[in-house]
Protein backbone atom coordinates (compact mmCIF):
# COMPACT_ATOMS: atom_id res chain seq x y z
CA UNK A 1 -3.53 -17.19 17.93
CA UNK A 2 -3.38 -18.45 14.29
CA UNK A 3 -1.12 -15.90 13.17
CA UNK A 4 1.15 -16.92 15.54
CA UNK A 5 1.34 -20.62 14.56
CA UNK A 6 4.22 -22.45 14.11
CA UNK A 7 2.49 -24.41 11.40
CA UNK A 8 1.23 -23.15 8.16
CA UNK A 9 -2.32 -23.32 7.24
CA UNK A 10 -1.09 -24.42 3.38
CA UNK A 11 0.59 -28.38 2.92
CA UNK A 12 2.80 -30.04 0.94
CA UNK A 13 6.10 -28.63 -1.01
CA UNK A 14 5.47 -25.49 -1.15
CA UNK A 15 6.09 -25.18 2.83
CA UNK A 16 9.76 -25.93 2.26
CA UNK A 17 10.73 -23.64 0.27
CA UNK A 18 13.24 -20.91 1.71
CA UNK A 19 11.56 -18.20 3.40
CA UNK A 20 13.45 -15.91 1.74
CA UNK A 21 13.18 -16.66 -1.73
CA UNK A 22 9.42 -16.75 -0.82
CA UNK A 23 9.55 -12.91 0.52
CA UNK A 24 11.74 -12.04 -2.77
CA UNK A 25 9.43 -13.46 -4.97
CA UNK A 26 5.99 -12.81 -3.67
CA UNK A 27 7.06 -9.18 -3.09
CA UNK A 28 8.40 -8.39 -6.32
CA UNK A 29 4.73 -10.07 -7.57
CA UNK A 30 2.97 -8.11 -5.78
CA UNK A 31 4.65 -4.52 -7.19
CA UNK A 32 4.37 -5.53 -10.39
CA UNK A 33 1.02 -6.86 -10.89
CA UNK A 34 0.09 -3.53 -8.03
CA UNK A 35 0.94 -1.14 -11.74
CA UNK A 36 -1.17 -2.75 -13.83
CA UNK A 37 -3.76 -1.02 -15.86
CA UNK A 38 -5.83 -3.76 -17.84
CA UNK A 39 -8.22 -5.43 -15.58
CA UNK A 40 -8.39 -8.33 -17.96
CA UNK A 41 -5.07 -8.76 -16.73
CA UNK A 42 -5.47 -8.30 -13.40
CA UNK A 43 -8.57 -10.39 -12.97
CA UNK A 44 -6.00 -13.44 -14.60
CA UNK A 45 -3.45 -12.68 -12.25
CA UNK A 46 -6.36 -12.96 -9.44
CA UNK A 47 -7.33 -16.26 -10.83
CA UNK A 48 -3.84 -17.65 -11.07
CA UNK A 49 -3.40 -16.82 -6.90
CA UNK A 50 -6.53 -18.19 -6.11
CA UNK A 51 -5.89 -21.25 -7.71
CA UNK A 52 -2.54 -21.64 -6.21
CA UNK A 53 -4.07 -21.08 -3.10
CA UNK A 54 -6.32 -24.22 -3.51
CA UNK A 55 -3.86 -26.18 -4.66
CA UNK A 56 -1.77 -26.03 -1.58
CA UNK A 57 -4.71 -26.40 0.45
CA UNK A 58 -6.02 -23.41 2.00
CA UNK A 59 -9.86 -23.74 1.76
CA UNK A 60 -12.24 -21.05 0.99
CA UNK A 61 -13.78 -20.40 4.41
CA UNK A 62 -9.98 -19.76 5.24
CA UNK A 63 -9.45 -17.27 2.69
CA UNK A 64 -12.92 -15.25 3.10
CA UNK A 65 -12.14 -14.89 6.73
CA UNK A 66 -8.92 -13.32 6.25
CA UNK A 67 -10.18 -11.79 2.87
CA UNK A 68 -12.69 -9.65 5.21
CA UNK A 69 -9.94 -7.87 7.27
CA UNK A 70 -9.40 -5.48 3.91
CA UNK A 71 -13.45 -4.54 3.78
CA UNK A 72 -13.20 -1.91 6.39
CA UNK A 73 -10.44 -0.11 5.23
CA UNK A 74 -10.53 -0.66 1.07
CA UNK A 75 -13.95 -1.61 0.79
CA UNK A 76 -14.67 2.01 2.37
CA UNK A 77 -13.09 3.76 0.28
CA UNK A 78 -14.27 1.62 -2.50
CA UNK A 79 -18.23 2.40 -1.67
CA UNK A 80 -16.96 6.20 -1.57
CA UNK A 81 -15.25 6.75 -4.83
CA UNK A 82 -18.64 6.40 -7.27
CA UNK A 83 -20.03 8.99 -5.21
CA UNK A 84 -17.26 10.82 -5.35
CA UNK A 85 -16.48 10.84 -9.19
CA UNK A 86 -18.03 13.38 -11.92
CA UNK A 87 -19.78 11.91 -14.90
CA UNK A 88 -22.78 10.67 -16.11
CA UNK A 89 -25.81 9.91 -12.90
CA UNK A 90 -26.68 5.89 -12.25
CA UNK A 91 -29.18 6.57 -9.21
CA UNK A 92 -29.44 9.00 -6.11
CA UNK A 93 -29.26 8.07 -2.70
CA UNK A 94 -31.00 9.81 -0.17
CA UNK A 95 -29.69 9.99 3.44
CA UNK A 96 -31.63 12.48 5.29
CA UNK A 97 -30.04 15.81 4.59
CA UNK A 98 -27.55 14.03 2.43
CA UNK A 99 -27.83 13.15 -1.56
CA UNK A 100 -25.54 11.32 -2.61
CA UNK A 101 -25.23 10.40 -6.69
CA UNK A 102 -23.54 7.46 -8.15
CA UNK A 103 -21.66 7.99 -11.63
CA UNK A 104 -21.25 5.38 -14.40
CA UNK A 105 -17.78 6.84 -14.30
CA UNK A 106 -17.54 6.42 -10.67
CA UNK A 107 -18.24 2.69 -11.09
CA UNK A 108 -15.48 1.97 -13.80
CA UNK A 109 -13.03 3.55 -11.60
CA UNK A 110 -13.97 1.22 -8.89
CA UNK A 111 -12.93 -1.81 -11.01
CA UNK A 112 -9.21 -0.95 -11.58
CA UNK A 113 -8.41 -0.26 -7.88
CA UNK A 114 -10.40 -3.17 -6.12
CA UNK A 115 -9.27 -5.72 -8.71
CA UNK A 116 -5.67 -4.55 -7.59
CA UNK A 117 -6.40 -4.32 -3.59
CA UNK A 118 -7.22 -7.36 -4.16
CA UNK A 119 -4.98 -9.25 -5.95
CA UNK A 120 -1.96 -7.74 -3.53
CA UNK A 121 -3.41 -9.08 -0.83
CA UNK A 122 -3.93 -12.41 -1.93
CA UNK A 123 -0.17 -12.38 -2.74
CA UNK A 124 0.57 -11.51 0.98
CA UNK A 125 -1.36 -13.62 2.16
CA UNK A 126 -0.64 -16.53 0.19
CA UNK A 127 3.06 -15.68 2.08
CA UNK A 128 1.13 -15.64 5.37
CA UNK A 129 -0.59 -19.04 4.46
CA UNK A 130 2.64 -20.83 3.64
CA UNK A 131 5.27 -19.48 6.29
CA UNK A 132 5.25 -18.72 9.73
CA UNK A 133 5.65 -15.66 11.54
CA UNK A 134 8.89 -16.42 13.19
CA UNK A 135 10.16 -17.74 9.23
CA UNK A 136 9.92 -14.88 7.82
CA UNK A 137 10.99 -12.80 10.76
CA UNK A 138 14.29 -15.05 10.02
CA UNK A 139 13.94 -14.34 6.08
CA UNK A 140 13.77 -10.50 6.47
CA UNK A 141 17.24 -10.85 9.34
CA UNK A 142 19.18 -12.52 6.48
CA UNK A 143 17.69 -10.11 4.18
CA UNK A 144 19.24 -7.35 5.84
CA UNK A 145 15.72 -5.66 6.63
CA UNK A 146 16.59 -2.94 9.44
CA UNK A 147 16.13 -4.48 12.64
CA UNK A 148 13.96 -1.58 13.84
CA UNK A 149 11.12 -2.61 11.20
CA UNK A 150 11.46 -6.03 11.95
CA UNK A 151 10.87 -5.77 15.81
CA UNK A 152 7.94 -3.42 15.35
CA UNK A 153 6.26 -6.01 12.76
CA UNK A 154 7.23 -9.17 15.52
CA UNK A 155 6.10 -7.16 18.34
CA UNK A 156 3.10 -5.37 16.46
CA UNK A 157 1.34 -8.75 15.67
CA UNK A 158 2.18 -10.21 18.80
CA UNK A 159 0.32 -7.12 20.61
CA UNK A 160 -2.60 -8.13 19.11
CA UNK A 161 -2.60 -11.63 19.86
CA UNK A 162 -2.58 -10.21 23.74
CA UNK A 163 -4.97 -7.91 22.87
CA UNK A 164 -6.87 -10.61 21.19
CA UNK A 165 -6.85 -12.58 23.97
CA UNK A 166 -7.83 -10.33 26.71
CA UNK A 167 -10.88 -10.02 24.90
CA UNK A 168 -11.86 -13.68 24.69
CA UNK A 169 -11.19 -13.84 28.61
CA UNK A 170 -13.33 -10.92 29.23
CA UNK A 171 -16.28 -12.20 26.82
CA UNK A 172 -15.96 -15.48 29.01
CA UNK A 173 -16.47 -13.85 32.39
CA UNK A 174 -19.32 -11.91 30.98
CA UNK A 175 -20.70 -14.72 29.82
CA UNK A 176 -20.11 -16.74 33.28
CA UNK A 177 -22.16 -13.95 34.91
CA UNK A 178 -25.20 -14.00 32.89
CA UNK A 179 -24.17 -11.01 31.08
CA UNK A 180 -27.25 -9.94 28.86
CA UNK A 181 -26.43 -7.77 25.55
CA UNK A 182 -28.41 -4.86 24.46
CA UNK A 183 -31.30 -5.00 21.35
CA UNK A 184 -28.69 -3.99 18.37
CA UNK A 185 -25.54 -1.81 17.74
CA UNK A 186 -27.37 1.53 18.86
CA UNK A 187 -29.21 0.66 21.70
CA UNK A 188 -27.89 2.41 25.27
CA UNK A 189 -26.86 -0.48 26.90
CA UNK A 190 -24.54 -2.04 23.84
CA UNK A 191 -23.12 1.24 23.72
CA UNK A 192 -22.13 1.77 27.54
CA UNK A 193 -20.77 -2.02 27.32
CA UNK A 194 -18.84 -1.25 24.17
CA UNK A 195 -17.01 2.11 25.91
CA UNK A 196 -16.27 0.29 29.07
CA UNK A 197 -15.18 -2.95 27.21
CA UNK A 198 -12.72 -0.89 24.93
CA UNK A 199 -11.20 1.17 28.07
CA UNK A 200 -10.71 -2.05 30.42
CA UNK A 201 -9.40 -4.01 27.59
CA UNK A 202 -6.97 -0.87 27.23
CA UNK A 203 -5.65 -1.24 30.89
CA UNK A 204 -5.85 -5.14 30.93
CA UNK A 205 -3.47 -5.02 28.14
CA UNK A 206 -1.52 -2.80 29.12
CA UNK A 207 -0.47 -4.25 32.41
CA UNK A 208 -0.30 -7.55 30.88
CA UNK A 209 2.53 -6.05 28.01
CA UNK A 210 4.02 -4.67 30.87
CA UNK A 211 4.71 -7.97 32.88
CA UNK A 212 5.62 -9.56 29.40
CA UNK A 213 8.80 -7.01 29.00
CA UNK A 214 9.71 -7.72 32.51
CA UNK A 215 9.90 -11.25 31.75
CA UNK A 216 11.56 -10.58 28.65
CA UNK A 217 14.25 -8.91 30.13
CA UNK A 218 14.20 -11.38 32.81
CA UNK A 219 15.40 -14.03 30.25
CA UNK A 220 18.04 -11.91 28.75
CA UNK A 221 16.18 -9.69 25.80
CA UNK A 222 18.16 -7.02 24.54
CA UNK A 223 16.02 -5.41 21.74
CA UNK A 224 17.67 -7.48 19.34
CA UNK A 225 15.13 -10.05 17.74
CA UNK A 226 15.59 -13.95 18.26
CA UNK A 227 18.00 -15.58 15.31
CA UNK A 228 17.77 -18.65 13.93
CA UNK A 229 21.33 -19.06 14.32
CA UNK A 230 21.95 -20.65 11.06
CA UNK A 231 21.65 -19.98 7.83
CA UNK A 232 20.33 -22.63 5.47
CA UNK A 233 21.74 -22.74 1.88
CA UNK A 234 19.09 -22.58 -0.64
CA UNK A 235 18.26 -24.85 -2.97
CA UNK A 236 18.22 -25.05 -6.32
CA UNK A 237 14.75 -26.08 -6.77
CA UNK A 238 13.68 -22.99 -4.54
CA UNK A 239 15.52 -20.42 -6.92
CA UNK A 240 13.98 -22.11 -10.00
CA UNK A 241 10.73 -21.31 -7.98
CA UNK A 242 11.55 -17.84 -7.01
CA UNK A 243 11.97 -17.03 -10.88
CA UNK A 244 9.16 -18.96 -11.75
CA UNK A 245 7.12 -16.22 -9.90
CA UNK A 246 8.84 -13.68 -10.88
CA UNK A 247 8.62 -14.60 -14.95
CA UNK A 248 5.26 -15.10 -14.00
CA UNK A 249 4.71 -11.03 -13.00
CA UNK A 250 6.74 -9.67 -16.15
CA UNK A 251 4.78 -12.02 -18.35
CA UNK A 252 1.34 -10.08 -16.92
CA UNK A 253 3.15 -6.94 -17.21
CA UNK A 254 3.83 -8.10 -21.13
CA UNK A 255 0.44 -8.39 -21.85
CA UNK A 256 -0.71 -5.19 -19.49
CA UNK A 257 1.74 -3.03 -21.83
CA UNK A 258 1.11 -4.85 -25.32
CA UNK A 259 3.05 -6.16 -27.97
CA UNK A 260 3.49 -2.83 -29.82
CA UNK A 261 4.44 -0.53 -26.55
CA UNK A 262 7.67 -3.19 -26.16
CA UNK A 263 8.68 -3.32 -29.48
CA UNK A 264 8.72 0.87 -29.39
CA UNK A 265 10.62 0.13 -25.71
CA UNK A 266 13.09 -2.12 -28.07
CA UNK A 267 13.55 0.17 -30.80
């Protein structure tokens, strides 16, 4: 799967750099700029990821297929929240028994969260784009992460790439026996093929996980996660790198606060 390549989707220098000053950095860039207030701010921080993201060459078909992984959890509760919030009435909708109303109100406070959903994820996944999985499964060992968390995150993506591909091999045999898919979503027949599809992908996975432990153990796993066995010294140039990004984030959080609320945090 392409999460699980051992190649980056991003080129050139920025690959190099030492995992872990990339997880240190990015991180800390992504809590600060996540309590901003000023969406001036916030939209500048946006543009400053996106353009790094070009300029290590992840395209933008790339980035809007990953980008729509957040729009059925955020993007939900985004198209909730200015029906949600008192104030002034934009427009009514109408579904059946249902009225909903929209609030001017409702739409500024849509702004200030999306704006920050957003910019936090392009920060992780500008990580994602420029290290590997098993990198910064390394990173987060030397880090001193607990190993509990990092086995669930290593196994947790890796369960989905079996998952993932389950699927594909069941969408091929359908496919190799003329399988014929209903008129839309709601029709009978697309939802009986959904139901079974979800509960024999369930089992197929399940065994298949199964005989992957077995040959885990087989080879000698013993819950511990695969080390590097080394750890690289890091580099000057990464560090200067590192607090690049992190000057970066206070600067934003500078502006976000103003001039006069650090002078009063000076006094």
């Amino acid at each position: 799967m392409s999460f699980l390549r051992e190649r980056p989707a991003a080129v050139g220098w920025i690959t190099t750099v030492d995992p872990r000053v990339k997880v240190v950095a990015i991180f800390m860039f992504v809590i600060i700029i996540s309590t901003l207030h000023n969406t001036r701010v916030l939209l500048a921080a946006l543009l400053l990821l996106l353009g790094s993201s070009f300029a290590v060459g992840i395209s933008g078909g790339y980035l809007l297929k990953r980008l729509t992984l957040i729009l059925p959890f955020g993007g939900l509760m985004l198209c909730l929240l200015p029906f949600t919030t008192p104030g002034e009435p934009v427009f009514t909708l109408y579904l059946g028994v249902l009225e909903l109303t929209a609030t001017r109100e409702g739409w500024a406070a849509v702004v200030l969260p999306g704006l920050r959903m957003i910019t936090a994820f392009m920060g992780m996944f500008f990580l994602a784009a420029t290290t590997t999985l098993p990198e910064i499964i390394h990173a987060l060992q030397h880090l001193k992460v607990p190993k509990i968390f990092i086995v669930l995150m290593d196994f947790t993506v890796r369960y989905l790439a079996v998952v993932l591909d389950e699927l594909a091999r069941m969408q091929t045999a359908r496919k190799a026996r003329s399988f014929v898919a209903g008129k839309n979503l709601w029709h009978w027949h697309s939802v009986k093929t959904i139901g079974s599809t979800l509960g024999l992908l369930f089992l197929r996975a399940y065994d298949r996980s199964e005989r992957v432990y077995l040959a885990m153990l087989s080879r000698g796993y013993d819950g511990s996660p695969p080390c590097c066995g080394h750890c690289h010294r890091i580099k000057k140039r990464d560090l200067c790198w590192g607090a690049g990004v992190i000057t970066t984030a206070g600067a934003f959080k500078f502006f976000d606060l103003g001039v006069q609320q650090w002078i009063l945090l000076l006094k």
